[in-house]
N, C-alpha and C. Protein backbone atom coordinates (compact mmCIF):
# COMPACT_ATOMS: atom_id res chain seq x y z
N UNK A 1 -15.38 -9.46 5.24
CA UNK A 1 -14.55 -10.55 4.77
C UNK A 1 -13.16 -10.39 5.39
N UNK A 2 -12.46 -11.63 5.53
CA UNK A 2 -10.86 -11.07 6.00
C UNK A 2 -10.45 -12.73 5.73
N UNK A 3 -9.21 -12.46 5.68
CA UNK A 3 -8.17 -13.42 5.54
C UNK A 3 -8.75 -15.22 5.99
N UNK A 4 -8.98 -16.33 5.20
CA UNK A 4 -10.06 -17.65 5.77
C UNK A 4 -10.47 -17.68 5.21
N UNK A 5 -11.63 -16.65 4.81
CA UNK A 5 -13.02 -16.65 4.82
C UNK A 5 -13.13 -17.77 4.09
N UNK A 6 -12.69 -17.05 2.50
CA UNK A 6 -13.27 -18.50 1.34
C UNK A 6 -11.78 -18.29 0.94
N UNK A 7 -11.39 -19.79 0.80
CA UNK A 7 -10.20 -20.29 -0.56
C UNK A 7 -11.60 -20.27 -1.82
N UNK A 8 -10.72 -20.31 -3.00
CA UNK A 8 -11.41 -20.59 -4.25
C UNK A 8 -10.19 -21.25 -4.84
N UNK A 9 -10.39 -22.91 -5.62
CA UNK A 9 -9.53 -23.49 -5.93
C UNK A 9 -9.74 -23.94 -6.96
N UNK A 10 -9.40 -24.68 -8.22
CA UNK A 10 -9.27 -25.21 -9.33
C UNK A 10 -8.05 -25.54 -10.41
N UNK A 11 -8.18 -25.65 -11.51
CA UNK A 11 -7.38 -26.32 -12.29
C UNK A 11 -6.86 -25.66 -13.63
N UNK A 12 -5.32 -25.71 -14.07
CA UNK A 12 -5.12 -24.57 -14.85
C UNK A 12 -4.11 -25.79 -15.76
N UNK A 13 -4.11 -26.20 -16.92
CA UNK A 13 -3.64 -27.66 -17.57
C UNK A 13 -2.97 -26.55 -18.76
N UNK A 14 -1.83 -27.94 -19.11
CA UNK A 14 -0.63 -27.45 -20.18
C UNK A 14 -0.17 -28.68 -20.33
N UNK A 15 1.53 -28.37 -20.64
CA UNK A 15 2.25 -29.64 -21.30
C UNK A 15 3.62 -29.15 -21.45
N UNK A 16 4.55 -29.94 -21.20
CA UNK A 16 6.20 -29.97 -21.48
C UNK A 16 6.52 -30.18 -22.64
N UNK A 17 7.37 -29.85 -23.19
CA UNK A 17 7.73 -29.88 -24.63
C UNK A 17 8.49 -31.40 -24.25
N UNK A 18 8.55 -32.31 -23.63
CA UNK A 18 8.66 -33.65 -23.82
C UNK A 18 7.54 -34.40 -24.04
N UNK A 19 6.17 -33.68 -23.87
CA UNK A 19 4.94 -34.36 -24.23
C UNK A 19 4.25 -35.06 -22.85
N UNK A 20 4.85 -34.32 -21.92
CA UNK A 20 3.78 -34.79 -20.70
C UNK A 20 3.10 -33.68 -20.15
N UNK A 21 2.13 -34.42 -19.75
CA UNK A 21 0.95 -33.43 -19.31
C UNK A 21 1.10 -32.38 -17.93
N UNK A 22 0.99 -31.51 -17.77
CA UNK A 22 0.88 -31.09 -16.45
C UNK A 22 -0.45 -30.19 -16.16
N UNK A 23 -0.98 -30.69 -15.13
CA UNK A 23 -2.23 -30.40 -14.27
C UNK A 23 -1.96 -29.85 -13.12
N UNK A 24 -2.64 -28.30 -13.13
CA UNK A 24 -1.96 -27.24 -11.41
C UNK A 24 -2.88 -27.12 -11.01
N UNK A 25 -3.17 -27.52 -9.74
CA UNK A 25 -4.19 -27.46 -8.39
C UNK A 25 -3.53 -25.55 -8.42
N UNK A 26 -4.54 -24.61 -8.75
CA UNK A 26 -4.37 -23.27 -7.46
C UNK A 26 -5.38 -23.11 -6.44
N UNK A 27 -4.94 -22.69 -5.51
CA UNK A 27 -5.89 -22.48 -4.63
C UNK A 27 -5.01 -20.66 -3.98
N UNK A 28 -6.16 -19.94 -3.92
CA UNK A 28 -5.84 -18.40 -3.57
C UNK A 28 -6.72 -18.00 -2.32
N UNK A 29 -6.51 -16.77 -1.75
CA UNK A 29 -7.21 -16.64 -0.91
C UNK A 29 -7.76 -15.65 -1.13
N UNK A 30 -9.10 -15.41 -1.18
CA UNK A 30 -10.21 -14.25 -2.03
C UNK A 30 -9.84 -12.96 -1.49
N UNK A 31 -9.73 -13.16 0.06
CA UNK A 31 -9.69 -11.88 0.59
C UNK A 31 -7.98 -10.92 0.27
N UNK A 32 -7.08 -12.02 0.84
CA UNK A 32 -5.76 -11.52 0.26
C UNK A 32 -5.16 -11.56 -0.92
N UNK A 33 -6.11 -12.73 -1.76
CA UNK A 33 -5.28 -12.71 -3.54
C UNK A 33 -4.06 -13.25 -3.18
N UNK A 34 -4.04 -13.84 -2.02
CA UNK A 34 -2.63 -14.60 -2.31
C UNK A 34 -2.73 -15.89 -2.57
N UNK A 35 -1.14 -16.63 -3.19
CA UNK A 35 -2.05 -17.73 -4.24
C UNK A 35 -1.27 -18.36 -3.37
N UNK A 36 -2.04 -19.63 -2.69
CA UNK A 36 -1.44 -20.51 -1.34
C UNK A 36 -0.42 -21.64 -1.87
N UNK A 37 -1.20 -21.99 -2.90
CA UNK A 37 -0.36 -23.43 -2.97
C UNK A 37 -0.65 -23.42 -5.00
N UNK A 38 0.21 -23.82 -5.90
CA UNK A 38 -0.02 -24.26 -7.16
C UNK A 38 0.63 -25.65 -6.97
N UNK A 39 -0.05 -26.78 -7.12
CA UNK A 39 0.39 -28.26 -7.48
C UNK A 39 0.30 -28.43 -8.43
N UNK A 40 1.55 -28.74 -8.98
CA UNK A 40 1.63 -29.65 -10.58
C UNK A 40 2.23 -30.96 -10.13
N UNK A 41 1.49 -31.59 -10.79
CA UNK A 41 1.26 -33.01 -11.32
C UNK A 41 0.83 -33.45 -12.42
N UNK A 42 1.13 -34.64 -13.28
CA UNK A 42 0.11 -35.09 -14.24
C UNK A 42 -1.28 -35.25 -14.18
N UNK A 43 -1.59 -35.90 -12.98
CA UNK A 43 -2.43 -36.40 -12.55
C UNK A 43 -3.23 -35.94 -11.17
N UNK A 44 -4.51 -35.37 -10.78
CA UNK A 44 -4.61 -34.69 -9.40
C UNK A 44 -5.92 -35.05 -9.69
N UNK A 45 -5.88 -36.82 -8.36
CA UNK A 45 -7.34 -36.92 -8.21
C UNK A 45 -7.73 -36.29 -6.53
N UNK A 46 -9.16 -36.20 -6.09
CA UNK A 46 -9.57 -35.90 -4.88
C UNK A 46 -8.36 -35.84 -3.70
N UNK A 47 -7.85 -37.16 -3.60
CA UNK A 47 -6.84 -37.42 -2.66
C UNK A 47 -5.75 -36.45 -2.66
N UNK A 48 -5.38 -36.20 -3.70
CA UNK A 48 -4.12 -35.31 -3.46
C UNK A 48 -4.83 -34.30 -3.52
N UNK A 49 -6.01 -32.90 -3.46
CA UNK A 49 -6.57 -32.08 -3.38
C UNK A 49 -6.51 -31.94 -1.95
N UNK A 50 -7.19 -32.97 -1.45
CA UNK A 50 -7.45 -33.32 0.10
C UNK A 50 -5.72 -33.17 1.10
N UNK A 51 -5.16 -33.77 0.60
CA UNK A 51 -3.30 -33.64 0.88
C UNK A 51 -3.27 -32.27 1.00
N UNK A 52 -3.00 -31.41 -0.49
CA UNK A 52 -2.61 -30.24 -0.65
C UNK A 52 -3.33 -29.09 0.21
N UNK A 53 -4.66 -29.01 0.19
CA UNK A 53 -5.56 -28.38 1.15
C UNK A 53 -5.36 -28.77 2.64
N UNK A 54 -5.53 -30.15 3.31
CA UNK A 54 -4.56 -30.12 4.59
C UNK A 54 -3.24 -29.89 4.97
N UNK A 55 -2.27 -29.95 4.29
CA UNK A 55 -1.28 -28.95 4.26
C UNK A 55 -1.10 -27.65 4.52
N UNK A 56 -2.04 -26.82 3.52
CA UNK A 56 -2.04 -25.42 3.55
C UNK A 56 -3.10 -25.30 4.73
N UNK A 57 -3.54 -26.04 5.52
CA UNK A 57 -4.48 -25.60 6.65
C UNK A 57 -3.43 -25.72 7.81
N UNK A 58 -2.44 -26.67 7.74
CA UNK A 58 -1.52 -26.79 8.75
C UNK A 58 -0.55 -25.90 9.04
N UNK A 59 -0.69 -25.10 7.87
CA UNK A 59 0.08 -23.65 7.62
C UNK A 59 -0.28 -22.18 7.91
N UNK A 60 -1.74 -22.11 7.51
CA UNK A 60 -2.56 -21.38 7.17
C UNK A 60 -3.69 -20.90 8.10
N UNK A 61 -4.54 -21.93 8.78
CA UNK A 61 -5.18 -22.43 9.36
C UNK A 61 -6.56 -22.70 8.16
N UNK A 62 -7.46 -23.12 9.07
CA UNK A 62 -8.57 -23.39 7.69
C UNK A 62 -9.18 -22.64 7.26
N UNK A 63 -9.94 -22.21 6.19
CA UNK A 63 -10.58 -21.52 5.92
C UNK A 63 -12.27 -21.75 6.34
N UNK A 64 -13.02 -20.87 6.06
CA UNK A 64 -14.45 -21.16 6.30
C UNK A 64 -15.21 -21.82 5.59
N UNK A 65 -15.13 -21.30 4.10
CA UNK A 65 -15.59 -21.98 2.53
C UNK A 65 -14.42 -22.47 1.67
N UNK A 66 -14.76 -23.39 0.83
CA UNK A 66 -13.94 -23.79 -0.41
C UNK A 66 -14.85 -23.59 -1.47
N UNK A 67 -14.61 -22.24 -2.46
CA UNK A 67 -15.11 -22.05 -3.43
C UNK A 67 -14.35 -22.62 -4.84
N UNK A 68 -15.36 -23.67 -5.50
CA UNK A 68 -15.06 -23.97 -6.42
C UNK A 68 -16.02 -24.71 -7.53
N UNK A 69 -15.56 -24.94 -8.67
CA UNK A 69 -17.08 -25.38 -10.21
C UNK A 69 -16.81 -26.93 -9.33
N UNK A 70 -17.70 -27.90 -10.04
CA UNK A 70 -18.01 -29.11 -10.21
C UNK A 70 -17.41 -30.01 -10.32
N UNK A 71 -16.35 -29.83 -10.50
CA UNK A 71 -15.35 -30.99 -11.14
C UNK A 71 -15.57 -32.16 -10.27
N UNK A 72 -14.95 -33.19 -10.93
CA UNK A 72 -15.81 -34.54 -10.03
C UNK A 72 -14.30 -34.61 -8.70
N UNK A 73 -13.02 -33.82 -8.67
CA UNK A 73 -12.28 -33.67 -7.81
C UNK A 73 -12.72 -32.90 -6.78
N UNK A 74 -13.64 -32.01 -7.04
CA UNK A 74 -14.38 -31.30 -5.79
C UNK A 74 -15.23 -31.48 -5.36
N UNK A 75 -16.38 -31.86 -6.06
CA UNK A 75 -17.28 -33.14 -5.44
C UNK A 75 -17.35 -34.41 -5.37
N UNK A 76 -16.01 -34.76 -4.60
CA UNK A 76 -16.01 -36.25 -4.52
C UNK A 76 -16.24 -36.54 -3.40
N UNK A 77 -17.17 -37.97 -3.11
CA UNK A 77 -17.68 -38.20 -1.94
C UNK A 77 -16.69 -37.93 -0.56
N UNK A 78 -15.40 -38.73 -1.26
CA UNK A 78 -14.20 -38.60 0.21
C UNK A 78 -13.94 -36.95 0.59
N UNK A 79 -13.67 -36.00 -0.51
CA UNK A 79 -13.14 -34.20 -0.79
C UNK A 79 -14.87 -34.00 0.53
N UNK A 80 -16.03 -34.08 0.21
CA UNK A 80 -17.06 -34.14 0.92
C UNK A 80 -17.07 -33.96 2.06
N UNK A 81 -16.62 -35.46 2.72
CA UNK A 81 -16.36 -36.11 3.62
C UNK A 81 -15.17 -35.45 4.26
N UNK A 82 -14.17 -35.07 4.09
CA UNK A 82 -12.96 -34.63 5.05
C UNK A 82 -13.87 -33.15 4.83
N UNK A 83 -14.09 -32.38 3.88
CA UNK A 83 -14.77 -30.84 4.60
C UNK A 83 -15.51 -30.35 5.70
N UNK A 84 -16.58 -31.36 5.54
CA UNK A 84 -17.40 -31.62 6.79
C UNK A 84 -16.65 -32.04 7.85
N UNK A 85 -15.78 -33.15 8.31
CA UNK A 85 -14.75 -33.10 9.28
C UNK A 85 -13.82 -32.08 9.71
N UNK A 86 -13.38 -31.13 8.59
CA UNK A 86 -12.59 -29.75 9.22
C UNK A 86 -13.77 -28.92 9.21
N UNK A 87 -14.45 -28.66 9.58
CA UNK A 87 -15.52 -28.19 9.62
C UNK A 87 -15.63 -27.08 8.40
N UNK A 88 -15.51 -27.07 7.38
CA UNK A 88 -15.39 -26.57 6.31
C UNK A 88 -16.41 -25.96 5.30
N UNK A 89 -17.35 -25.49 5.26
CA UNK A 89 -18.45 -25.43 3.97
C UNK A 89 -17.70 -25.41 2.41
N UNK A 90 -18.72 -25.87 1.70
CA UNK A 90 -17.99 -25.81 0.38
C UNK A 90 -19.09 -24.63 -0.31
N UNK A 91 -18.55 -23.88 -1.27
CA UNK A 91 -19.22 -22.86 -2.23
C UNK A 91 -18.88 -23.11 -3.48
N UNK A 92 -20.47 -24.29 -3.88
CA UNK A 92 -19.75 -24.77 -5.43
C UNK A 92 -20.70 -24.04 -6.52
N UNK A 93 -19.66 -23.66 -7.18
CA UNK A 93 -20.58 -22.26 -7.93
C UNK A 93 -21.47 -23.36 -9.20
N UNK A 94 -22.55 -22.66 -9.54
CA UNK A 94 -23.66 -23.08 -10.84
C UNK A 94 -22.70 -23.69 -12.00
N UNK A 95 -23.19 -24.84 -12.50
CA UNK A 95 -22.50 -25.59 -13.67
C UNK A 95 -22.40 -24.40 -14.78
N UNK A 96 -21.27 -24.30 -15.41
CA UNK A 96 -21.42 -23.32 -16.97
C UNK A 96 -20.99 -21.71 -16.15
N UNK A 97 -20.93 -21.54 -15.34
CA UNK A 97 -20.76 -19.85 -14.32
C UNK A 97 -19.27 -19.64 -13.80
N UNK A 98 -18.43 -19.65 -14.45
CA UNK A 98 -17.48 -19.25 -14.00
C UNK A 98 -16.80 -18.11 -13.62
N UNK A 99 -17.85 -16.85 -13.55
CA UNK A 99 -17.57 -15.75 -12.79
C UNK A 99 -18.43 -15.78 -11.33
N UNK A 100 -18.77 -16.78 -10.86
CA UNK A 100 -18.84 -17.58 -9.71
C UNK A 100 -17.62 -17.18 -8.81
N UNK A 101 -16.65 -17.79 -9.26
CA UNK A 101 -15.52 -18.12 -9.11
C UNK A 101 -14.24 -17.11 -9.82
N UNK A 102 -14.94 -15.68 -9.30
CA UNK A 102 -14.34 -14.90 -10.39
C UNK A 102 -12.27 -14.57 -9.97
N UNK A 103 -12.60 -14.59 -8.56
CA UNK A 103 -11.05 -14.90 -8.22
C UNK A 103 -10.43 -15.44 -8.66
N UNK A 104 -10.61 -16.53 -8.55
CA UNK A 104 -9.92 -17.94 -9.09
C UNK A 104 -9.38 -17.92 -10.75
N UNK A 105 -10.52 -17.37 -11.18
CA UNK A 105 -10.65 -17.13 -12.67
C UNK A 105 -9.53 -16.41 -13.47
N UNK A 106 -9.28 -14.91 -12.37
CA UNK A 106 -8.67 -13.67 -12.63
C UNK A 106 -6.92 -14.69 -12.40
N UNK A 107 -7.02 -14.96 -11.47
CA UNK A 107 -5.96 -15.55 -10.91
C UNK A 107 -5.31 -16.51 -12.16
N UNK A 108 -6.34 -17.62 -12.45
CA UNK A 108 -5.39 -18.57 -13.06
C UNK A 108 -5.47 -17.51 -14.49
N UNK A 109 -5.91 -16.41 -15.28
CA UNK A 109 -5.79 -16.30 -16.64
C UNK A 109 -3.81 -15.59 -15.85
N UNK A 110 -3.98 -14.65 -14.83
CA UNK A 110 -2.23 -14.02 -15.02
C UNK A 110 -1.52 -15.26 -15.19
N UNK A 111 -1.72 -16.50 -14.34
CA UNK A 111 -1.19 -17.06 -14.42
C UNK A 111 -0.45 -17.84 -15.54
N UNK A 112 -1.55 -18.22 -16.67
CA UNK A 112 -1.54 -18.68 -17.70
C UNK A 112 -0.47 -17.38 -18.38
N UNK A 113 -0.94 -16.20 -18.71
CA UNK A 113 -0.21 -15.32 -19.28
C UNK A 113 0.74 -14.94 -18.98
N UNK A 114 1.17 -14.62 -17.31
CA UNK A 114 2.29 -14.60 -16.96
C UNK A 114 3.47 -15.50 -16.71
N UNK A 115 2.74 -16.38 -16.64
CA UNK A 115 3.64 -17.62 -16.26
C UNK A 115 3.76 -18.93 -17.36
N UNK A 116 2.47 -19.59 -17.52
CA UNK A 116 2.63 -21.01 -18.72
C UNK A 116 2.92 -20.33 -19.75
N UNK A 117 2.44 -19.30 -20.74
CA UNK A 117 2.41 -18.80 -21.58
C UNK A 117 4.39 -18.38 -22.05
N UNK A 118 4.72 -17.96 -21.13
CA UNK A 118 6.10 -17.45 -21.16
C UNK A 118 6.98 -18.31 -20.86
N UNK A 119 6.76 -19.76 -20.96
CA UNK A 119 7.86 -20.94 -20.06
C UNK A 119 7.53 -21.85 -21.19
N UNK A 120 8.44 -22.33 -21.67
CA UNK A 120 8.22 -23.84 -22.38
C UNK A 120 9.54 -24.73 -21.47
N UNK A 121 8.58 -25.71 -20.69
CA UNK A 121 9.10 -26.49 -19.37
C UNK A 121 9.27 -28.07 -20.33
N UNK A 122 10.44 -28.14 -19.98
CA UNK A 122 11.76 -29.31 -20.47
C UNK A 122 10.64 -30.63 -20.04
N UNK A 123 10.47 -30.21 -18.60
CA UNK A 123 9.72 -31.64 -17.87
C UNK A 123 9.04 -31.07 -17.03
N UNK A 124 7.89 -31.92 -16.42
CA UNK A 124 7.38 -31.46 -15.35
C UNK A 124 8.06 -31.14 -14.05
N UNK A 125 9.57 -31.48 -13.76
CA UNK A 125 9.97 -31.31 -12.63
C UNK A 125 10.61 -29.76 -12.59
N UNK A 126 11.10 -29.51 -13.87
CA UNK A 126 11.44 -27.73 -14.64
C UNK A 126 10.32 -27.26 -14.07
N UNK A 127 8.64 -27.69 -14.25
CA UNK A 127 7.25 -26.97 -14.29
C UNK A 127 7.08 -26.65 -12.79
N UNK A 128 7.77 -27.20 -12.38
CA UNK A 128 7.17 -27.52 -10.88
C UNK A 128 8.18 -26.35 -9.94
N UNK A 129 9.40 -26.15 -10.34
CA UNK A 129 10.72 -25.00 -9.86
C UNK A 129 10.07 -23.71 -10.23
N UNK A 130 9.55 -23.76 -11.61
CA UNK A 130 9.65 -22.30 -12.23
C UNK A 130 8.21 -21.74 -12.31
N UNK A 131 7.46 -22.69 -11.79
CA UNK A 131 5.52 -22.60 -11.23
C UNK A 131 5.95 -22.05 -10.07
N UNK A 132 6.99 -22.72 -9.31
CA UNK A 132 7.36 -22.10 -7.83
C UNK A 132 7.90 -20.66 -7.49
N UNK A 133 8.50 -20.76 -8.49
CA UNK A 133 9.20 -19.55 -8.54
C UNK A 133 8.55 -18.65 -8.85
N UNK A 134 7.62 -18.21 -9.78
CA UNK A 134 6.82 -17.27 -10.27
C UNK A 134 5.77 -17.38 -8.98
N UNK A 135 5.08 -18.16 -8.69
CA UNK A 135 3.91 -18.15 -7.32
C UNK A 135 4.51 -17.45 -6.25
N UNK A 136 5.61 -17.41 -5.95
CA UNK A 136 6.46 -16.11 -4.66
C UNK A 136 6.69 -14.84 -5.54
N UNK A 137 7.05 -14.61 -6.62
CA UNK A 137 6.93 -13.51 -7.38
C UNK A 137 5.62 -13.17 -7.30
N UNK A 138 4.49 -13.78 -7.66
CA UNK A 138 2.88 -12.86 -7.74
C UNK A 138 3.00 -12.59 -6.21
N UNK A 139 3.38 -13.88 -5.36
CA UNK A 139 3.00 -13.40 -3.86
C UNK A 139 3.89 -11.91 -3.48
N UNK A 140 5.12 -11.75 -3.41
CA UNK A 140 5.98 -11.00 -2.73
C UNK A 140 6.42 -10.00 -3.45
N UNK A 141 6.70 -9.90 -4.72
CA UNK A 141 6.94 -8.50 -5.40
C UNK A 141 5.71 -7.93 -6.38
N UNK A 142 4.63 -8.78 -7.01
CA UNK A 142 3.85 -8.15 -7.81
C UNK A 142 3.19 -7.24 -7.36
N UNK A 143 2.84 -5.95 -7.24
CA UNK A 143 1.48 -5.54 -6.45
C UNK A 143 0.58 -5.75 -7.45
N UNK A 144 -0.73 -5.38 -6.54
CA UNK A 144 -1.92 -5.65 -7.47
C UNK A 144 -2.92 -4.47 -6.88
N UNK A 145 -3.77 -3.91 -8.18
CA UNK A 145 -4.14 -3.03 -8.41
C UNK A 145 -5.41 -2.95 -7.55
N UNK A 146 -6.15 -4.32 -7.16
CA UNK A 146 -7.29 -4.82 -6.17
C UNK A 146 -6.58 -4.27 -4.85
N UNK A 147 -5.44 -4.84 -4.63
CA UNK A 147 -4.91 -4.24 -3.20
C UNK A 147 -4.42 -2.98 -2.82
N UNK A 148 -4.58 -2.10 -3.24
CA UNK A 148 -4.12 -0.54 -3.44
C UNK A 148 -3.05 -0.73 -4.04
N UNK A 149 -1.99 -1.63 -4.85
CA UNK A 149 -0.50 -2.11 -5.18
C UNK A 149 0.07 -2.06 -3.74
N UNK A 150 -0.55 -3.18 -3.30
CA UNK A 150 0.47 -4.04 -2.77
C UNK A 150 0.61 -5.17 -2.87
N UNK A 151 1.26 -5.82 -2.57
CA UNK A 151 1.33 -7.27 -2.70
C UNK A 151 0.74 -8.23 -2.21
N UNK A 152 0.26 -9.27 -1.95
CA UNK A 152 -1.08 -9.66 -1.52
C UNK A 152 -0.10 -10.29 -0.21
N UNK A 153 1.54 -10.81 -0.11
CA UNK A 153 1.86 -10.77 1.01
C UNK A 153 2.01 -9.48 1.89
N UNK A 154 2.39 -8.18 1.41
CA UNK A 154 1.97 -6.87 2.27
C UNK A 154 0.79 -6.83 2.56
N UNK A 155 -0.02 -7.16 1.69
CA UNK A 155 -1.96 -7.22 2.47
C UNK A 155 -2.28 -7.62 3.24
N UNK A 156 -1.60 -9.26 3.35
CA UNK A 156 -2.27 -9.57 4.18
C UNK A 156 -1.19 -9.61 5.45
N UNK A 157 0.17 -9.26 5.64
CA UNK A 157 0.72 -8.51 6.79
C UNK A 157 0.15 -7.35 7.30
N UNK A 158 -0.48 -6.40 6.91
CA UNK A 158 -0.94 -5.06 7.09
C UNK A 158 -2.64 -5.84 7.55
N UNK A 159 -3.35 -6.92 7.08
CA UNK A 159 -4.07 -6.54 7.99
C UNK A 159 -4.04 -7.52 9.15
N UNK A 160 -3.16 -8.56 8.91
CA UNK A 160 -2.55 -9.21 10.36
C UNK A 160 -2.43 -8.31 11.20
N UNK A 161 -1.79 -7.43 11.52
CA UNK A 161 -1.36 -6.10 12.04
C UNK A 161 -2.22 -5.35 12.63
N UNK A 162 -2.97 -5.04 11.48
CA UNK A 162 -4.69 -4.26 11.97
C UNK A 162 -5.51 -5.05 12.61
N UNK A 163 -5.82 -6.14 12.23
CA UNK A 163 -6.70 -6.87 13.46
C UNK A 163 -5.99 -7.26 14.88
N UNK A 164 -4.60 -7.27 14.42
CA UNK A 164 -3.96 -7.59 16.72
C UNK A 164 -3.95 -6.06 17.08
N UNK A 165 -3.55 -4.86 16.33
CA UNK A 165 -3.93 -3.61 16.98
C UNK A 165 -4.58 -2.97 17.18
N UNK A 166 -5.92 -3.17 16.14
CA UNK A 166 -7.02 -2.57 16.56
C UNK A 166 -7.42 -1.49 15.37
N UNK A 167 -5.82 -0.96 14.46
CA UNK A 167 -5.50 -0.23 14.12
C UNK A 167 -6.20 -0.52 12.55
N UNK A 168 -6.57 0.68 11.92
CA UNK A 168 -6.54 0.89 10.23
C UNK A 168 -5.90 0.90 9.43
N UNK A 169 -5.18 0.13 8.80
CA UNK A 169 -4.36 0.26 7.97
C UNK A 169 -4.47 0.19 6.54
N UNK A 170 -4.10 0.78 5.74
CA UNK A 170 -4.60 1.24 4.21
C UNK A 170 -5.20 2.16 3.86
């Protein structure tokens, strides 16, 4: 496995103490645990999945698989349709199995605990700064115990590194 291989993406829902909803697209990367993109919005149909994921490919480059459950945002005919055009496979785990998707899983509970759990957000545009802010914190100072403690941006610099040198690193 290395850095591509599979994103695993889905949906992690809350609310502003003004009473609007907020809905976060994460998407992580299995091999590095780094978490690419969190979108909050009220609202996140196919189209903006499709946005947010070409984005992070324009960044990123693409991945091989998109692992993710059922939701009718991930199997939507158009979400379908552009995968197969980036030449993309999808890995949609068994209805009811969400250790399928056990990354993703691990990922959004810190999240929830470290982050929604500890924030009561004014508005969604507060949700959207301080979602940001904490997503470069897991990326750049948290280590994690999967990565020997490092940070899943030291991971995946160290094995950027190792695959142009040839070299072992870790």
């Amino acid at each position: 496995m290395a850095r591509n291989s599979v994103w695993c993406y889905n949906f992690v829902f809350d609310a502003c103490a003004n009473g609007q909803q907020v809905k976060c697209l994460t998407v992580v990367d299995e091999y590095t645990r780094e978490c690419l993109a969190i979108d909050v919005a009220g609202s996140i149909r196919s189209r903006r999945v499709i946005e947010v994921l070409s984005r992070l490919i324009s960044v990123h480059g693409a991945p091989r698989y998109l692992r993710s459950d059922n939701g009718p945002e991930f199997v939507s005919t158009a979400l379908l349709k552009w995968a197969v055009q980036e030449q993309i496979e999808t890995a949609l785990i068994d209805p009811g199995k969400p250790w399928q998707n056990g990354t993703n899983e691990s990922f959004n509970g810190k999240f929830r605990d470290e982050c929604l759990a500890m924030e009561w957000f004014r508005n969604r545009i507060e949700a959207r700064i301080v979602i940001e802010d904490w997503r470069t914190h897991y990326n750049e100072v948290r280590p994690h115990s999967s990565l020997q403690y490092l940070t899943p941006a030291e991971f995946r610099r160290a094995t950027e590194c190792s695959s142009t040198t040839g070299a072992v690193i870790l």
